[in-house]
C-alpha atoms as a PDB file:
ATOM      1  CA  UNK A   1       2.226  -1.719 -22.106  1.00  0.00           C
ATOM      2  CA  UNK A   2      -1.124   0.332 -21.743  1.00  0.00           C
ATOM      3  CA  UNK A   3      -3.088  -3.372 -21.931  1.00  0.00           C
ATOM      4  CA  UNK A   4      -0.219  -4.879 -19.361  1.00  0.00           C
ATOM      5  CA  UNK A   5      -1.361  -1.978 -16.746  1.00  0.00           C
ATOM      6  CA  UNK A   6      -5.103  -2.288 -17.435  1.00  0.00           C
ATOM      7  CA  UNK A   7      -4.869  -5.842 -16.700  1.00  0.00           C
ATOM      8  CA  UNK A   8      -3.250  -4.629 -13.710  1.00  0.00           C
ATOM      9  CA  UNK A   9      -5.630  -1.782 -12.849  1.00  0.00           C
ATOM     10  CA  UNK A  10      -8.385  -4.659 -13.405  1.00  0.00           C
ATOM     11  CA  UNK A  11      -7.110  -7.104 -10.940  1.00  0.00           C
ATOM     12  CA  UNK A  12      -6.998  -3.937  -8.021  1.00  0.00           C
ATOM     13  CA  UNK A  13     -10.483  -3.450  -9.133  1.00  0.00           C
ATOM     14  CA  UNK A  14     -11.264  -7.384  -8.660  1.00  0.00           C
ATOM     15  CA  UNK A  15      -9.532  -7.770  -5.305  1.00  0.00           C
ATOM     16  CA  UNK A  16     -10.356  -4.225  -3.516  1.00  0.00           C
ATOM     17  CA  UNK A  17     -13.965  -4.790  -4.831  1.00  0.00           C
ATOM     18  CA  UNK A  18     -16.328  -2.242  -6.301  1.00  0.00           C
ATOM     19  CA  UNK A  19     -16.625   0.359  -3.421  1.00  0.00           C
ATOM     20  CA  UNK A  20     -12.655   1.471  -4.080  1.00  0.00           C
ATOM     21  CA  UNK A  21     -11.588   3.116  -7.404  1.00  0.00           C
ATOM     22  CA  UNK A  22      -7.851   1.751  -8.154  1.00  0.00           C
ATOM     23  CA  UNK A  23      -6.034   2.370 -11.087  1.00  0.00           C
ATOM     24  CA  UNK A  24      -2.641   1.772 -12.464  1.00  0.00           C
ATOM     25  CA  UNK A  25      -0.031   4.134 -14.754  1.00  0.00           C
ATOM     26  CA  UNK A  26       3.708   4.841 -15.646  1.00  0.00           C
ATOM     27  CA  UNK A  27       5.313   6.261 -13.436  1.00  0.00           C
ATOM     28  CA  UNK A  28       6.495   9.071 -15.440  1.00  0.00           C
ATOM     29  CA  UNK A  29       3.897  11.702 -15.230  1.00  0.00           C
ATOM     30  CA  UNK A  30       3.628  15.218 -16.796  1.00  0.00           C
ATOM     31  CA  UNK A  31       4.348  17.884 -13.695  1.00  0.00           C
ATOM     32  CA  UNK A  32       2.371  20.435 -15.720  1.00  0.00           C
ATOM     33  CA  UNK A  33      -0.894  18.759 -14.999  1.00  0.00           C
ATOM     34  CA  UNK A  34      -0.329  19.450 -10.768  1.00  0.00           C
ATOM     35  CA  UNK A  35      -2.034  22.496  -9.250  1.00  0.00           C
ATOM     36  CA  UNK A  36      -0.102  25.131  -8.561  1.00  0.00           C
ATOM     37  CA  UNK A  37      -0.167  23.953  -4.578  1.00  0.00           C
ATOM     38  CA  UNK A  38       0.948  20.910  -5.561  1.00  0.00           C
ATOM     39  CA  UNK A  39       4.052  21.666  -7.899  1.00  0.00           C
ATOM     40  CA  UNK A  40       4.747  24.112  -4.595  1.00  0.00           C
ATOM     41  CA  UNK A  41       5.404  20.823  -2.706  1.00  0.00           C
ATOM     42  CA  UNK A  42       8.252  19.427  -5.309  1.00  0.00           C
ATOM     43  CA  UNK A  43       9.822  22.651  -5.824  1.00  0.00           C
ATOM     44  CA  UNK A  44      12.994  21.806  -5.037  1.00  0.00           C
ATOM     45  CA  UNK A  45      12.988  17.587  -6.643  1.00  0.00           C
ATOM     46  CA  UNK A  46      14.694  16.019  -8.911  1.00  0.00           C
ATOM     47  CA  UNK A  47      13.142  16.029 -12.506  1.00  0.00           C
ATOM     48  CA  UNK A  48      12.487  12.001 -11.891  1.00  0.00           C
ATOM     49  CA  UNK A  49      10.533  12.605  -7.997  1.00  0.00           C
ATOM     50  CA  UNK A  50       8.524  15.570  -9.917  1.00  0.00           C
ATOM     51  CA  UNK A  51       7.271  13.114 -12.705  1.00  0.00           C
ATOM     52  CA  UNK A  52       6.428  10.273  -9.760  1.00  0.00           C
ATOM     53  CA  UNK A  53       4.676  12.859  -7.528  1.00  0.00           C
ATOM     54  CA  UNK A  54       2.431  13.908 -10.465  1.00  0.00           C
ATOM     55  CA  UNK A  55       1.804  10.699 -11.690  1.00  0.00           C
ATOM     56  CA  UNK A  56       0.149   9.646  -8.415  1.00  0.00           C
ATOM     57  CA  UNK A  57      -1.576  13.057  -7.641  1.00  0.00           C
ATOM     58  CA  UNK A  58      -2.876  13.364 -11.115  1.00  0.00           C
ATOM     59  CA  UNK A  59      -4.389   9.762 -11.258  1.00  0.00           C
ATOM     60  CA  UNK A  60      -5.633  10.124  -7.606  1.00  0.00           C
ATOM     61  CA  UNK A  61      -7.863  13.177  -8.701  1.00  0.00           C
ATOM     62  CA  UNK A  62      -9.151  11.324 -11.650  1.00  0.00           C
ATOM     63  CA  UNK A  63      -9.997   8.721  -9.379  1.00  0.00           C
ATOM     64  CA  UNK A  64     -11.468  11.161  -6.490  1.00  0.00           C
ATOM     65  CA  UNK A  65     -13.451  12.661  -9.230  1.00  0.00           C
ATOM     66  CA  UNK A  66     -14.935   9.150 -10.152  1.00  0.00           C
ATOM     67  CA  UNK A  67     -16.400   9.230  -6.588  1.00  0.00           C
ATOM     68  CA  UNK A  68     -17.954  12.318  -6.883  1.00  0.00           C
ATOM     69  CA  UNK A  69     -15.367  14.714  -5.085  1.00  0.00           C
ATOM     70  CA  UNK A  70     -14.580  17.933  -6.756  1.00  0.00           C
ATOM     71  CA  UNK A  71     -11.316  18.830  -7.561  1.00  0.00           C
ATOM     72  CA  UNK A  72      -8.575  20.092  -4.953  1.00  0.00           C
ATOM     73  CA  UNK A  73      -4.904  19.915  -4.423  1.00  0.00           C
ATOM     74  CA  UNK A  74      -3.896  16.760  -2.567  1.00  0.00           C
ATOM     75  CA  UNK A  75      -1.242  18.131  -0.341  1.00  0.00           C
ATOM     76  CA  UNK A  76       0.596  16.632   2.413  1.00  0.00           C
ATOM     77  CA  UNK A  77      -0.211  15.631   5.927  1.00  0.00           C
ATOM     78  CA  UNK A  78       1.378  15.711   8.897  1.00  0.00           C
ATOM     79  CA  UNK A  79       3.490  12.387   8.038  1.00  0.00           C
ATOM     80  CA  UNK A  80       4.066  13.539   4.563  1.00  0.00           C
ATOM     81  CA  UNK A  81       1.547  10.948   3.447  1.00  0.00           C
ATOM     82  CA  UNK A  82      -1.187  12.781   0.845  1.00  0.00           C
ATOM     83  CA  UNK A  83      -3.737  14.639   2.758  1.00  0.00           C
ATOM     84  CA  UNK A  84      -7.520  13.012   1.320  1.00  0.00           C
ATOM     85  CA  UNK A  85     -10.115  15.766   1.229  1.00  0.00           C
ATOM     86  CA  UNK A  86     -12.542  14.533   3.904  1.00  0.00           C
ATOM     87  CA  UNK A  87     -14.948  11.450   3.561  1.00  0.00           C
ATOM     88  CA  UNK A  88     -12.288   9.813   1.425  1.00  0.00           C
ATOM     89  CA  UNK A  89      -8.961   7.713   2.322  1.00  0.00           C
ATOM     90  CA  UNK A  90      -6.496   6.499   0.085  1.00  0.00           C
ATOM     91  CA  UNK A  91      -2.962   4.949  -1.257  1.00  0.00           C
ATOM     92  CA  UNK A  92      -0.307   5.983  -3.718  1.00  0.00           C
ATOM     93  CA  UNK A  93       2.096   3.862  -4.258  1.00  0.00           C
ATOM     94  CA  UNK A  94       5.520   3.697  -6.287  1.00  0.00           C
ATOM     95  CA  UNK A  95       7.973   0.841  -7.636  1.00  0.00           C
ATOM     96  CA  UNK A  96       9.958   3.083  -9.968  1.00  0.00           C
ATOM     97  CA  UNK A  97       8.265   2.048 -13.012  1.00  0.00           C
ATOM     98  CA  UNK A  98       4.414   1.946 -12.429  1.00  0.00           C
ATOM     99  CA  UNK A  99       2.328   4.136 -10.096  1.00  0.00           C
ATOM    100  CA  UNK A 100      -0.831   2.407  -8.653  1.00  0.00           C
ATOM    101  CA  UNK A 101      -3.015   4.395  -6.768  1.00  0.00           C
ATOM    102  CA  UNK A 102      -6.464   3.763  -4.964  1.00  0.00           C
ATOM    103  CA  UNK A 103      -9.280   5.573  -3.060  1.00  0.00           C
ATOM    104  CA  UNK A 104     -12.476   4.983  -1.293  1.00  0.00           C
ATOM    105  CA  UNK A 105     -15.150   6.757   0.442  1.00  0.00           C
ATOM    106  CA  UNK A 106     -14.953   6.746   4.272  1.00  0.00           C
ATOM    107  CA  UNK A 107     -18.191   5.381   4.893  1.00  0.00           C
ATOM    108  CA  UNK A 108     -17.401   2.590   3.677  1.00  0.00           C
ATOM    109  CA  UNK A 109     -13.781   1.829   4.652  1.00  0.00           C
ATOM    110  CA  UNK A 110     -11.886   3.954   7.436  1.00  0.00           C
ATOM    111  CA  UNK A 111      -8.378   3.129   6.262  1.00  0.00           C
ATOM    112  CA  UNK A 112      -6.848   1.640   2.711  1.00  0.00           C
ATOM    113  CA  UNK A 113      -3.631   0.239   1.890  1.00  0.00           C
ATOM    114  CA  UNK A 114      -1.710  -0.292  -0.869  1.00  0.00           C
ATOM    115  CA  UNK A 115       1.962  -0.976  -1.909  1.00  0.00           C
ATOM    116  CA  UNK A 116       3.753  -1.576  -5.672  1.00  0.00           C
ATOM    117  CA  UNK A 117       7.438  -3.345  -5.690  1.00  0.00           C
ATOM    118  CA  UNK A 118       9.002  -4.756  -9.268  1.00  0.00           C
ATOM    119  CA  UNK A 119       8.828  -8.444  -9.015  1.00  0.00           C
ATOM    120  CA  UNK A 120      12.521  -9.040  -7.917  1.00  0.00           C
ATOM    121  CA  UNK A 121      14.406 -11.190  -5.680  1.00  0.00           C
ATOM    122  CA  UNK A 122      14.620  -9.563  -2.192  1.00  0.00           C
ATOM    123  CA  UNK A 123      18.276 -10.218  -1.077  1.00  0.00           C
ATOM    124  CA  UNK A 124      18.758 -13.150   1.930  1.00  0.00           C
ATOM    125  CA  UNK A 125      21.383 -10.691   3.627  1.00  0.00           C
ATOM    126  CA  UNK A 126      18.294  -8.626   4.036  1.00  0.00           C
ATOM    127  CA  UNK A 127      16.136 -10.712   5.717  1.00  0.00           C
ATOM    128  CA  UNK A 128      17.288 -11.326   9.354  1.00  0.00           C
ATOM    129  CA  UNK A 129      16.518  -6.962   9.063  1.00  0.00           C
ATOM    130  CA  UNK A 130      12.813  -7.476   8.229  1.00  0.00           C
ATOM    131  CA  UNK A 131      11.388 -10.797   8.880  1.00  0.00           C
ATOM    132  CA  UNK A 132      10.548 -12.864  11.992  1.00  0.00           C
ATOM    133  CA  UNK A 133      12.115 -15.701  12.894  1.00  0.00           C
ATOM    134  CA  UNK A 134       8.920 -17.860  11.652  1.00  0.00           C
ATOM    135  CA  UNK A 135       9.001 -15.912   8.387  1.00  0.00           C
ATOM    136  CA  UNK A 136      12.580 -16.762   7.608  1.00  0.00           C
ATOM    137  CA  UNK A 137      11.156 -20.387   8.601  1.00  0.00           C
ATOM    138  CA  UNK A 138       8.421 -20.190   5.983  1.00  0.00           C
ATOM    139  CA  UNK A 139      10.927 -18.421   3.338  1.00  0.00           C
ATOM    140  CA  UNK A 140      13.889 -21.835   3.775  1.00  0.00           C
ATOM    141  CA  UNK A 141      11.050 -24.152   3.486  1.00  0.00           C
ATOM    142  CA  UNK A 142       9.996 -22.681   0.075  1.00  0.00           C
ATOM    143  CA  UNK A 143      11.484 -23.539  -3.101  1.00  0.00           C
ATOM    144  CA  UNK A 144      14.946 -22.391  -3.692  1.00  0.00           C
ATOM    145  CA  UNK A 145      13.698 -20.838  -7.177  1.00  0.00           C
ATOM    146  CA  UNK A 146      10.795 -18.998  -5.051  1.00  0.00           C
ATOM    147  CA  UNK A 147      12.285 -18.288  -2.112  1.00  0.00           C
ATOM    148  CA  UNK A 148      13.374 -14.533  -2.882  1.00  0.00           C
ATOM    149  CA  UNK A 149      10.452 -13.731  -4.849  1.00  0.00           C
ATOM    150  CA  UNK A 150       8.328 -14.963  -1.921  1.00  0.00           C
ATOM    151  CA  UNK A 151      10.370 -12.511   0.242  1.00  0.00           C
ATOM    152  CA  UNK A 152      10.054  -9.798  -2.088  1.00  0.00           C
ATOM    153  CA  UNK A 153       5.578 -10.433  -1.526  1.00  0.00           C
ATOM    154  CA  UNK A 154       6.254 -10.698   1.920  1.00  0.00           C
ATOM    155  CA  UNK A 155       8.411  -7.370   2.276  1.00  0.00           C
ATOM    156  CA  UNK A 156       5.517  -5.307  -0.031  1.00  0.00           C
ATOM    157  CA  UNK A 157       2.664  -6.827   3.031  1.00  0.00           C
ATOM    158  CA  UNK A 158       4.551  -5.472   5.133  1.00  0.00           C
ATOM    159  CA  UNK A 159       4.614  -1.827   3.498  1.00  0.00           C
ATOM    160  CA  UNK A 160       0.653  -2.135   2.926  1.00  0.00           C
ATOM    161  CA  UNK A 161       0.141  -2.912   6.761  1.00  0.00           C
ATOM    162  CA  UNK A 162       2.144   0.028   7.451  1.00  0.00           C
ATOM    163  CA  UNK A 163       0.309   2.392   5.135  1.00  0.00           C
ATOM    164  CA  UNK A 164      -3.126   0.758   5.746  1.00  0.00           C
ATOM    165  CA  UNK A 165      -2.547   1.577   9.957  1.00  0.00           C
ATOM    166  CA  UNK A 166      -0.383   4.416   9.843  1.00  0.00           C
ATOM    167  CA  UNK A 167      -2.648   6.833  10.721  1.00  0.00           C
ATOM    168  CA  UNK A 168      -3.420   5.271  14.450  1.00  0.00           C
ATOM    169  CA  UNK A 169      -0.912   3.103  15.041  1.00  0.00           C
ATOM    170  CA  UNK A 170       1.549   4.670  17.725  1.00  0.00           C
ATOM    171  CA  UNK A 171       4.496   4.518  17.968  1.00  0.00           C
ATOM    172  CA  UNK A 172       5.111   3.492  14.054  1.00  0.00           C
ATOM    173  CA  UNK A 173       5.486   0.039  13.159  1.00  0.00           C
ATOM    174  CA  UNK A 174       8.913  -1.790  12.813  1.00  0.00           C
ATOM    175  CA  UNK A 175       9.292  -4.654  10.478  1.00  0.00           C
ATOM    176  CA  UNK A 176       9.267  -7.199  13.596  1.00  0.00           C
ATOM    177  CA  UNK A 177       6.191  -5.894  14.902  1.00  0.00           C
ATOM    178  CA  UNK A 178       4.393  -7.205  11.581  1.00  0.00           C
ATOM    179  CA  UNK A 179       4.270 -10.839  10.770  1.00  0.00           C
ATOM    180  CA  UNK A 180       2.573 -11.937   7.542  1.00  0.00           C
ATOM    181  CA  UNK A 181       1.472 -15.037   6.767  1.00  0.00           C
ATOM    182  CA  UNK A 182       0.830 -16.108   2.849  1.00  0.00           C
ATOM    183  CA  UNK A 183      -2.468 -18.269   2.480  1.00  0.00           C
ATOM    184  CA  UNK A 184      -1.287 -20.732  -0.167  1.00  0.00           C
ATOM    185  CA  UNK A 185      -2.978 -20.725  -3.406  1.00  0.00           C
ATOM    186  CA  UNK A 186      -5.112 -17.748  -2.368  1.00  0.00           C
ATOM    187  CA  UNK A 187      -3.607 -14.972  -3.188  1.00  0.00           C
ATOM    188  CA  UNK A 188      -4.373 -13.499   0.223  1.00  0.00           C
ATOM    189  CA  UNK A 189      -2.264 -12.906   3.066  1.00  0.00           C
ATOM    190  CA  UNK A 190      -2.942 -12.577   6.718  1.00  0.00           C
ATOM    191  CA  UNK A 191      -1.035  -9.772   8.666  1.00  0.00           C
ATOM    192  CA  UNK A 192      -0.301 -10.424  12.554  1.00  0.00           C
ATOM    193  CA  UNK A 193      -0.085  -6.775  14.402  1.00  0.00           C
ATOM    194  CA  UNK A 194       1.458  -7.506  17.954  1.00  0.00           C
ATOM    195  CA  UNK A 195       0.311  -4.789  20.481  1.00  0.00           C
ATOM    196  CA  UNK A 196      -0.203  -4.103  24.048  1.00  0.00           C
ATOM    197  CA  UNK A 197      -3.340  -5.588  23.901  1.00  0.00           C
ATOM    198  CA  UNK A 198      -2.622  -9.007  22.008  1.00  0.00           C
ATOM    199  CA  UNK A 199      -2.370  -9.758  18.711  1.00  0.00           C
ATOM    200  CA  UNK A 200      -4.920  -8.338  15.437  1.00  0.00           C
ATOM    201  CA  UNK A 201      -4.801  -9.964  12.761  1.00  0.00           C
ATOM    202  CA  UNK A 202      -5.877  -8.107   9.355  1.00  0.00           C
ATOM    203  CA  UNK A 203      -6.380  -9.618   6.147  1.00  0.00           C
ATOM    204  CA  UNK A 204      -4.848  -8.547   2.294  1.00  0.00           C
ATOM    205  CA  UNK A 205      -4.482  -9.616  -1.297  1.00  0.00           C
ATOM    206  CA  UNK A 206      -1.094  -9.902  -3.321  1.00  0.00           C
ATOM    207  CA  UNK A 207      -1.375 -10.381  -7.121  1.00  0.00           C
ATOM    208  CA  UNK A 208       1.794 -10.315  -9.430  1.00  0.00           C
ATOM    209  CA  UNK A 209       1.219  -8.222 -13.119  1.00  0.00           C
ATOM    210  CA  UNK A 210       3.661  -6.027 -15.251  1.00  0.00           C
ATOM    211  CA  UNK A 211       6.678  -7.345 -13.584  1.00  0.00           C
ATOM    212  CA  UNK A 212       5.378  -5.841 -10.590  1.00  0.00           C
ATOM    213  CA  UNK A 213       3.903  -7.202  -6.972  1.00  0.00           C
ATOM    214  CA  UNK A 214       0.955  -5.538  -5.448  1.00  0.00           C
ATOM    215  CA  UNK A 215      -0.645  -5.564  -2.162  1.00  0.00           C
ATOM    216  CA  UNK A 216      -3.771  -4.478  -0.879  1.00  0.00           C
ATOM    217  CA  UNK A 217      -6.222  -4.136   2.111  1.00  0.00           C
ATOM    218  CA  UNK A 218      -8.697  -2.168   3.704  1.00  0.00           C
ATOM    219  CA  UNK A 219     -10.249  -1.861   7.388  1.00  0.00           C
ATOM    220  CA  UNK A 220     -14.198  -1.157   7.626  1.00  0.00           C
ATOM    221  CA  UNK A 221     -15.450   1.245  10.311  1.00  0.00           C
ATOM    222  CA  UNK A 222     -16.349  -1.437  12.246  1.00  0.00           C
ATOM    223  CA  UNK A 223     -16.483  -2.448  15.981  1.00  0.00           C
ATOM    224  CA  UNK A 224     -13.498  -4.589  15.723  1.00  0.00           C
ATOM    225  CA  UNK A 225     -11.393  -1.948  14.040  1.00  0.00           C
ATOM    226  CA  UNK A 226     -12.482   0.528  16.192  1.00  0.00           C
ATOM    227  CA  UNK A 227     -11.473  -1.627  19.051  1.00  0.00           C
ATOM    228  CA  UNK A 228      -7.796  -1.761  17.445  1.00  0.00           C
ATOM    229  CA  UNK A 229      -7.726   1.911  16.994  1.00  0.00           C
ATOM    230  CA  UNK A 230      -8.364   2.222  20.709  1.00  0.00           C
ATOM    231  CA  UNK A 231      -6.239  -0.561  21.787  1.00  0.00           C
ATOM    232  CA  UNK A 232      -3.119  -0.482  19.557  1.00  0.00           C
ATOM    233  CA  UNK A 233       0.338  -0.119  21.247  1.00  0.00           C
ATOM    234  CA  UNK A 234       2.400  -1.570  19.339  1.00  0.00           C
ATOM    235  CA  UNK A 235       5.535  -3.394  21.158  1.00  0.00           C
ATOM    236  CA  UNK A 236       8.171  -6.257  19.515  1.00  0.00           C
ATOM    237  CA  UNK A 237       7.594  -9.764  20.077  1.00  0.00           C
END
């Protein structure tokens, strides 16, 4: 399976671009490699959330190290998200299987996203929970073989947005506060954030590898974003 998840690993690489170091592994990793501030953290987990938490932290210090950060403990943050030494950001992400993680330097992106789910159909009783009305639209108007498979993408867009903004979007996101829209034939999704102030729209990537879905994005430090970050009040349409 190593050649399955470097195919996977590749395609992260391909889609985030060179400036963020992604990389994808089993999700069963060895607790014994964590720092000692780390295994403090999962103390008290089950055997199977100790092996998750130290697959992601160990690959994200490989990865941290590939951009020229010295080692450290990657504790936890306010939200319990990981807490990036400074002048990086980054994403862990699980689908009970495969941990994909990736991380970039803050000077060139401000915020990074990144979500994992196992490519299965996403239940129709669950939709009416998560998606917008025009979602559901787009999701009957797909092929009936598709159609919960699409959801499934849609669902893991969602989770990127949220991890992506997370860190200045108040109040948190709901799922009806995030509308994603699926660029046919692109791979690439656009995500519509309705705030006080309007509507943003961001832009991500889905791919499909290893049984698995994966989305991506990343917001540059740029006047637009840092318009959002001012702006952003999020309230249901």
């Amino acid at each position: 399976m190593s050649r399955a998840l470097d195919a996977c690993a590749s395609l992260l690489r391909l889609h985030f671009g060179a400036d963020v170091s992604c990389d994808v592994v089993p999700v069963d990793g060895d607790p014994t490699q964590l720092l000692r501030a780390e295994q403090e953290l999962v103390t008290a987990a089950v055997p199977s959330r100790r092996r998750e938490f130290a697959a992601g932290r160990v690959c994200a210090r490989a990865l941290l190290a590939q951009l020229g950060f010295d080692p450290r403990a990657l504790l936890r943050a306010d939200d319990r998200s990981p807490a990036w030494p400074h002048g990086s950001v980054g994403s862990i992400a699980h689908d009970g299987r495969w941990c994909a993680v990736a991380v970039a330097r803050t000077e060139r992106w401000s915020c990074l996203g990144l979500d994992i789910e196992p490519d299965e159909p996403l239940e129709d009783d669950l939709w009416h929970e998560i998606f917008t009305e025009r979602e559901i639209a787009t999701l009957r108007a797909s092929a009936h073989s598709a159609r919960e498979n699409v959801a499934r993408v849609l669902f893991s867009a969602k989770e990127c947005v949220y991890k992506c903004t997370h860190s200045f979007v108040r109040p948190m996101l709901g799922f009806q506060d995030v509308e994603i829209l699926l660029v046919p034939g692109s791979g690439r999704f656009q995500a519509l954030l309705h705030h006080a102030a309007g509507v943003a729209v961001l832009e991500g990537f889905h791919i499909t590898c290893a049984g698995s879905i994966l989305t991506g994005m990343t917001l540059a430090s740029s006047p637009r974003h840092l318009a959002l970050r001012r702006t952003t009040a999020v309230s249901s349409t």
